[in-house]
Protein backbone atom coordinates (compact mmCIF):
# COMPACT_ATOMS: atom_id res chain seq x y z
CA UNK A 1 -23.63 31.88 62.82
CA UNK A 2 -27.70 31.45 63.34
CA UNK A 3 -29.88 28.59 62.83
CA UNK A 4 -32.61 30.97 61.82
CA UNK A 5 -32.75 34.47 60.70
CA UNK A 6 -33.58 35.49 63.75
CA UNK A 7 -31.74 32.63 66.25
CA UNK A 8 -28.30 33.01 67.32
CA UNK A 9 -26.78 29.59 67.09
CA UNK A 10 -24.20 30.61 70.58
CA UNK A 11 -27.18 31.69 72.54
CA UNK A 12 -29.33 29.11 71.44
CA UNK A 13 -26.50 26.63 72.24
CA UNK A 14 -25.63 28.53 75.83
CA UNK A 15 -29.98 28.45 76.58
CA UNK A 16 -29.94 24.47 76.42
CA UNK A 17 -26.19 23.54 77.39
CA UNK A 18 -27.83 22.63 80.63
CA UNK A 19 -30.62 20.20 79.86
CA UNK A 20 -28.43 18.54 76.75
CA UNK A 21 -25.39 17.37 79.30
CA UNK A 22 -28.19 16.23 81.88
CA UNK A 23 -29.86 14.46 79.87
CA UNK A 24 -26.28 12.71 78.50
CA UNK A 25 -25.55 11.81 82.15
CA UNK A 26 -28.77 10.49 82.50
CA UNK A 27 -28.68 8.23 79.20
CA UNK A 28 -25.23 6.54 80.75
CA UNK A 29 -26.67 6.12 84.41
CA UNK A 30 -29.59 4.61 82.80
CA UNK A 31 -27.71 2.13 80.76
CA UNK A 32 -25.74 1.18 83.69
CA UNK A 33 -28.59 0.81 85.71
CA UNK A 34 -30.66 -1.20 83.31
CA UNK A 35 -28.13 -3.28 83.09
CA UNK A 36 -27.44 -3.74 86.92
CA UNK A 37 -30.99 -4.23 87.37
CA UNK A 38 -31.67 -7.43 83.99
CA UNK A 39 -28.76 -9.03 86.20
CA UNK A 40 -30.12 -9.23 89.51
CA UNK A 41 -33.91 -9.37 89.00
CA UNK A 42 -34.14 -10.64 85.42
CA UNK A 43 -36.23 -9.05 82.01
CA UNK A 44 -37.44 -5.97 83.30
CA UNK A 45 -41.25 -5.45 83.02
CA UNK A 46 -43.14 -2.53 80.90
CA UNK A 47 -43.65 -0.27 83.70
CA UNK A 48 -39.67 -0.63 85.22
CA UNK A 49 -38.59 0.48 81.82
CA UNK A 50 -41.13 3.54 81.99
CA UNK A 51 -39.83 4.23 85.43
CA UNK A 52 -36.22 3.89 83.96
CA UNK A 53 -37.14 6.11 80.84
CA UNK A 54 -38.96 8.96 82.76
CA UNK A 55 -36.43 9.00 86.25
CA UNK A 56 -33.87 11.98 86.38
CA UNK A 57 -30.07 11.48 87.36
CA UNK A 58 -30.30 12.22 91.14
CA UNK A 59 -33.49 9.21 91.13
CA UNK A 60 -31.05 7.14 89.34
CA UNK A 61 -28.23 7.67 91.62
CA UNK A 62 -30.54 6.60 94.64
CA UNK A 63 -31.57 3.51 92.04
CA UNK A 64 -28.42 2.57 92.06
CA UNK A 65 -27.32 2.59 95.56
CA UNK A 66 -30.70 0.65 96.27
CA UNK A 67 -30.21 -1.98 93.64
CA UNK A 68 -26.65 -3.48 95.78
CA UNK A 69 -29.29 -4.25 98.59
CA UNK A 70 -32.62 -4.72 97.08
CA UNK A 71 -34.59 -8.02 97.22
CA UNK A 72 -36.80 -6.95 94.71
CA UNK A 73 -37.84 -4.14 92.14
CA UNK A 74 -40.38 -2.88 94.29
CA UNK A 75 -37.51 -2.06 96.58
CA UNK A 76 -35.23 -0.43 94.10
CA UNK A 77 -38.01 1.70 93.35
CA UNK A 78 -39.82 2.80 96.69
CA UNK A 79 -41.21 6.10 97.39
CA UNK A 80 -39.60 7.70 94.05
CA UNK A 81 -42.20 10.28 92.27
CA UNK A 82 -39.95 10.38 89.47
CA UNK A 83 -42.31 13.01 86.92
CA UNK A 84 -42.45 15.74 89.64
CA UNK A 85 -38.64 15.45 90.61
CA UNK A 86 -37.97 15.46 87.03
CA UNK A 87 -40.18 18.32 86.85
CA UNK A 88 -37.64 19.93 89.44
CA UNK A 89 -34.38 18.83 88.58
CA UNK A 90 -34.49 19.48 84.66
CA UNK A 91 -36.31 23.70 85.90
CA UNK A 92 -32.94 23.55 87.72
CA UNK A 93 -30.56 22.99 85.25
CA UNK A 94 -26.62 23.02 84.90
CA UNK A 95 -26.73 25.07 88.46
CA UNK A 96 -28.09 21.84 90.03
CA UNK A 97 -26.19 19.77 87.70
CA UNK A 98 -22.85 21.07 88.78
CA UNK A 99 -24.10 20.80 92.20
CA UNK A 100 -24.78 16.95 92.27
CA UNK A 101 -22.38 14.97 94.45
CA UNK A 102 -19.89 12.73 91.92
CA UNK A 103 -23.00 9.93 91.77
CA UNK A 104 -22.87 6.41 92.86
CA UNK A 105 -20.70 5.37 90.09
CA UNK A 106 -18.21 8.15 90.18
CA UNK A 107 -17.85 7.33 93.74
CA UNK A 108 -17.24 4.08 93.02
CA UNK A 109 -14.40 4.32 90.79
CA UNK A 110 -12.84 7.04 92.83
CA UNK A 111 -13.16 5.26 96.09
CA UNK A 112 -11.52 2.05 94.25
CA UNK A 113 -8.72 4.12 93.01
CA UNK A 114 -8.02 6.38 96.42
CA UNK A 115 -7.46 2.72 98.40
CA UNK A 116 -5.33 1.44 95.72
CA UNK A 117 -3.68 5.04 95.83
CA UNK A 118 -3.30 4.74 99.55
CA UNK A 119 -1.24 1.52 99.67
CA UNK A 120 0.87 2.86 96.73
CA UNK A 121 2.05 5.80 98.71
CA UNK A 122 2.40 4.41 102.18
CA UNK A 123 5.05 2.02 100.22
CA UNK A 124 6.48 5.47 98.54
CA UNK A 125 6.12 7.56 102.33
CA UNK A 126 7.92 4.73 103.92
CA UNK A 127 10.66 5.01 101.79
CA UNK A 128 10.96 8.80 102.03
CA UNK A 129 10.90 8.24 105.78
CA UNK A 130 13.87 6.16 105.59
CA UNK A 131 15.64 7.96 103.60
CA UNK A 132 14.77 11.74 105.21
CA UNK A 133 16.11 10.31 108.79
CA UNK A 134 19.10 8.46 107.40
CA UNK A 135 19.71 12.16 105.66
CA UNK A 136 19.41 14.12 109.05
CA UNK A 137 21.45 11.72 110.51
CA UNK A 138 24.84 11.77 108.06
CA UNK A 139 24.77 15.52 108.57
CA UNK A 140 25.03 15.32 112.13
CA UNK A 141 27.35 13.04 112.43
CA UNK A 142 29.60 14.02 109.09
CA UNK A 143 28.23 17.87 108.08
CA UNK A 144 27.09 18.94 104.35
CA UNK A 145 26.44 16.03 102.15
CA UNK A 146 28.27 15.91 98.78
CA UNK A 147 25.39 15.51 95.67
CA UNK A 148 27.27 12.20 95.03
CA UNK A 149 25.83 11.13 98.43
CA UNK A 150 22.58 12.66 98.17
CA UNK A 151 22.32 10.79 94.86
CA UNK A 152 23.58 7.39 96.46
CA UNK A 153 20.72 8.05 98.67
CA UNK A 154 18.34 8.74 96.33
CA UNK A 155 18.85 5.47 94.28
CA UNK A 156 18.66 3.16 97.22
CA UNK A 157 15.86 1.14 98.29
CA UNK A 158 14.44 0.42 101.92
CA UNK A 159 16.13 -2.59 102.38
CA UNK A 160 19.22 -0.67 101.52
CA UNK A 161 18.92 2.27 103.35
CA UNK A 162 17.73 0.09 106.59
CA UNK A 163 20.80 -1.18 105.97
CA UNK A 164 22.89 2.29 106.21
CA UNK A 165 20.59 3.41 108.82
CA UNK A 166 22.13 0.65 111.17
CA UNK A 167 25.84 1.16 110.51
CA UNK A 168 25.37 4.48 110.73
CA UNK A 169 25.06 4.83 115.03
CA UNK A 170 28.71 3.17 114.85
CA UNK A 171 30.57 4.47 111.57
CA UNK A 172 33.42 6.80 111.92
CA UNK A 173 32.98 7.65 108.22
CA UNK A 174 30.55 7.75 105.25
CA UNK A 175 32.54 4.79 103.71
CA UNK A 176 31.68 2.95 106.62
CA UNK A 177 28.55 3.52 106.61
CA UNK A 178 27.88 2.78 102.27
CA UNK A 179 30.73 0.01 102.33
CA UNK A 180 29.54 -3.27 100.38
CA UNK A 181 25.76 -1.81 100.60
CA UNK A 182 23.65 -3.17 98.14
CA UNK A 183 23.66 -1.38 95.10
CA UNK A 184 20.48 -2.17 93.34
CA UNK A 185 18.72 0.66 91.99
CA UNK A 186 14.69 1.63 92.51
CA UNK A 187 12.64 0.02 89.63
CA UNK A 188 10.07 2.68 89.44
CA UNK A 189 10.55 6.79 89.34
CA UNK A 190 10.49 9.30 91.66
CA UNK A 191 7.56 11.19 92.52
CA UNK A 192 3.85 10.32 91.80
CA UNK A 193 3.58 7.47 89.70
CA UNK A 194 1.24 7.09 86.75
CA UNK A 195 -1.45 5.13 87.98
CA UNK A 196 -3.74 4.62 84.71
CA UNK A 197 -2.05 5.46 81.70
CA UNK A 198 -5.12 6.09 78.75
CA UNK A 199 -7.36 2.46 78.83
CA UNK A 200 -5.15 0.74 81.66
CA UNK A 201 -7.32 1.97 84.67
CA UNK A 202 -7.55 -1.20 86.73
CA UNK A 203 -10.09 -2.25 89.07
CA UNK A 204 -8.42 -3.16 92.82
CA UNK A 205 -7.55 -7.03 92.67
CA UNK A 206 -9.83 -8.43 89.89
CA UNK A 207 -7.04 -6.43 86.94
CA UNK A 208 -10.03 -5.52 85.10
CA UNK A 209 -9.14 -2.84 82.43
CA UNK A 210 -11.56 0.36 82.96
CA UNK A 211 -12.39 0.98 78.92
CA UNK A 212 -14.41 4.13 79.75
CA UNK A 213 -13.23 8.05 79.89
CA UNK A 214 -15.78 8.26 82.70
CA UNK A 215 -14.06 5.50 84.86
CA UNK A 216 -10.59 5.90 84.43
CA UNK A 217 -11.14 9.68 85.13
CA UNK A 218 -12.38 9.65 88.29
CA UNK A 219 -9.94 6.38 88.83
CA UNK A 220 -7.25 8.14 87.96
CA UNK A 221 -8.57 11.20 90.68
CA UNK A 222 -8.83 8.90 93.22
CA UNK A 223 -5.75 7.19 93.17
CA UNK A 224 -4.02 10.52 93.09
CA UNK A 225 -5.95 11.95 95.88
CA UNK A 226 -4.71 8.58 98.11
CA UNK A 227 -1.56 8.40 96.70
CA UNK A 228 -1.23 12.13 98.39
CA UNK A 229 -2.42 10.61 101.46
CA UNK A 230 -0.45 7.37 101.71
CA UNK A 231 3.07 9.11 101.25
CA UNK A 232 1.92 11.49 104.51
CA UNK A 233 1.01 8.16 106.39
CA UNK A 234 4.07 6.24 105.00
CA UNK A 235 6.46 8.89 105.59
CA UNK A 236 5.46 8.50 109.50
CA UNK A 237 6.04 5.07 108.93
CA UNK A 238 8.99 5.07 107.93
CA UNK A 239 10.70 7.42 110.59
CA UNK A 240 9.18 5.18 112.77
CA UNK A 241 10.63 1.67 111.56
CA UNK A 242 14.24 2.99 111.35
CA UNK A 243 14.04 4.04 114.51
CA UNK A 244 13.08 1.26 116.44
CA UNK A 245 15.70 -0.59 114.50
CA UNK A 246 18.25 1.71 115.39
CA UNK A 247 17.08 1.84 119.31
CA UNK A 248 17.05 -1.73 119.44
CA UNK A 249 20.43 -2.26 117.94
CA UNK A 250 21.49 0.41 120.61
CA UNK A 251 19.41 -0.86 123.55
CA UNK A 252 18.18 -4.15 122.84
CA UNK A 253 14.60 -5.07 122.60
CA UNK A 254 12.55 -2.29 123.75
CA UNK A 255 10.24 -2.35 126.72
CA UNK A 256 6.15 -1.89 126.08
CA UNK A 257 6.54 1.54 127.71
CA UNK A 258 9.17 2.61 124.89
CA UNK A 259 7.43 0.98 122.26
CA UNK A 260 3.93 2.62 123.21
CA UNK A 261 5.61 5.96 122.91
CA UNK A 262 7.09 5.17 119.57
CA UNK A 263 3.90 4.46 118.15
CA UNK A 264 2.46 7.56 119.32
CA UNK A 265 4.98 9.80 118.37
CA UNK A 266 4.90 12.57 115.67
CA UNK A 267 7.14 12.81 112.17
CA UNK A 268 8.60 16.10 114.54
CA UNK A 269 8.95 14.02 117.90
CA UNK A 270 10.33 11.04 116.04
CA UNK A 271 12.95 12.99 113.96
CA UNK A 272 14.08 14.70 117.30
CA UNK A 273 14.64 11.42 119.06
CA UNK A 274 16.08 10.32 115.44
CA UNK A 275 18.47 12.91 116.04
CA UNK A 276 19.23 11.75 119.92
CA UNK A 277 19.83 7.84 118.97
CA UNK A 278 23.45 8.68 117.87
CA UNK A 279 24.84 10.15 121.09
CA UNK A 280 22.18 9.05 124.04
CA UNK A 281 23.80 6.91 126.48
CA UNK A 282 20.14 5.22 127.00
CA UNK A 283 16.70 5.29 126.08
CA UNK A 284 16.19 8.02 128.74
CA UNK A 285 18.35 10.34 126.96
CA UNK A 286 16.23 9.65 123.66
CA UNK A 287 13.21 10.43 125.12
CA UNK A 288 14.07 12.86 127.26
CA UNK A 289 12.77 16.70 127.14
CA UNK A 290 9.90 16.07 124.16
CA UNK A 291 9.10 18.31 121.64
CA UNK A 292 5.59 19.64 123.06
């Protein structure tokens, strides 16, 4: 298809891809940062909107990671020569486009999704802790696990499998160990949960609704990217917690020395001495001969 007889409407369109989705990015960080701006230091003057109007993305992004701090609008604006970087930046094109950091915004919403991430999967790691030593444990003590077993496991909940991880260092069979356990079932799915289904993003504790694409996607990145994260950390966790209930119920309460090497322990050292807890005669024989 051509615009002209002798323009080709695809190259025309692949010539200026570049400079039309810069200068889109640059109409929302400008909004933004108009707005940001009216609300801290009033009506903006003539030449703040010319400086708005003629500033490139990467000026804006500095703009806007000024403006948190600023006492005034000379500061927000401070040593930027915004024609000759625009100059620069729009020569450069998609290339330098695609190489811009996420922005101050971006970052923003990703950073408040990753921490709300991370405390969702430490939650979800602990749990898979728990239940991954309680696992290695029944098949030590009774072999192969039936699927009905590695079901019951499945379903149960931290409480409940803290629960089974106690009774199991003195049960002489799986019944003893499940007998008149709680048998509530997990309120949420396995896996990796849907943060922010379309237009529910929210925004750490002040449950405000993201209503952009642009927020919720890079949200919805970040909370995946800490979710990821938070299971690894909980999952540490959790070996950990079972096992100092199970040595203390064993032992009795643990000395510092035993205690500082629990919390510096591995996911490999702590599921060795998991192992150890249901034969050792003493805390020596758990922590004896270390995984190096």
């Amino acid at each position: 298809m051509k615009l002209h007889d002798d323009i080709d409407e695809s190259e025309f369109a692949r010539k200026h891809a570049a400079q039309w989705l810069t200068s889109g990015m640059e109409v929302g960080y400008r909004l933004v940062l108009r707005k940001l701006l009216t609300q801290r230091f009033g009506e903006l003057p003539a030449d703040a909107e010319a400086k708005l109007k003629e500033a490139v993305i990467h000026t804006l992004d500095e703009w806007a990671d000024r403006v948190l701090t600023a006492t005034s609008l000379t500061d927000v604006f401070a040593g930027s020569d915004t024609g000759a970087v625009a100059a620069l930046e729009r020569r450069a094109g998609l290339e330098a486009l695609l190489a811009f950091p996420f922005g101050r915004f971006a970052r923003g919403y990703f950073d408040q999704g990753f921490q709300q991430g991370v405390g969702q999967g430490v939650q979800e790691g602990i749990e898979v802790g728990h239940r991954e030593l309680l696992r290695a444990q029944l098949e030590q003590r009774f072999g192969t696990l039936s699927a009905r077993t590695v079901a019951k496991l499945d379903r149960a909940d931290t409480d409940t499998l803290g629960a089974w991880g106690r009774r199991v260092l003195t049960a002489t069979s799986l019944a003893d160990v499940f007998a008149t356990g709680s048998r509530r079932r997990r309120r949420r799915a396995r896996g990796v949960p849907d943060f922010a289904p379309p237009g529910r993003a929210t925004m750490g504790l002040h449950n405000y609704t993201y209503q952009s694409d642009f927020a919720r996607k890079y949200f919805s990145e970040g909370c995946q990217e800490g979710f990821t994260q938070g299971v690894r950390e909980g999952m540490e966790l959790g070996y950990r917690e079972l096992l100092r209930d199970q040595l203390q119920q064993r032992f009795g309460a643990l000395p510092a020395d035993a205690g500082a090497r629990l919390e510096k322990a591995d996911s490999d050292t702590l599921g060795a001495w998991g192992r150890r807890v249901l034969t050792a005669a003493s805390l020596a024989d758990v922590f004896a001969a270390e995984p190096a």
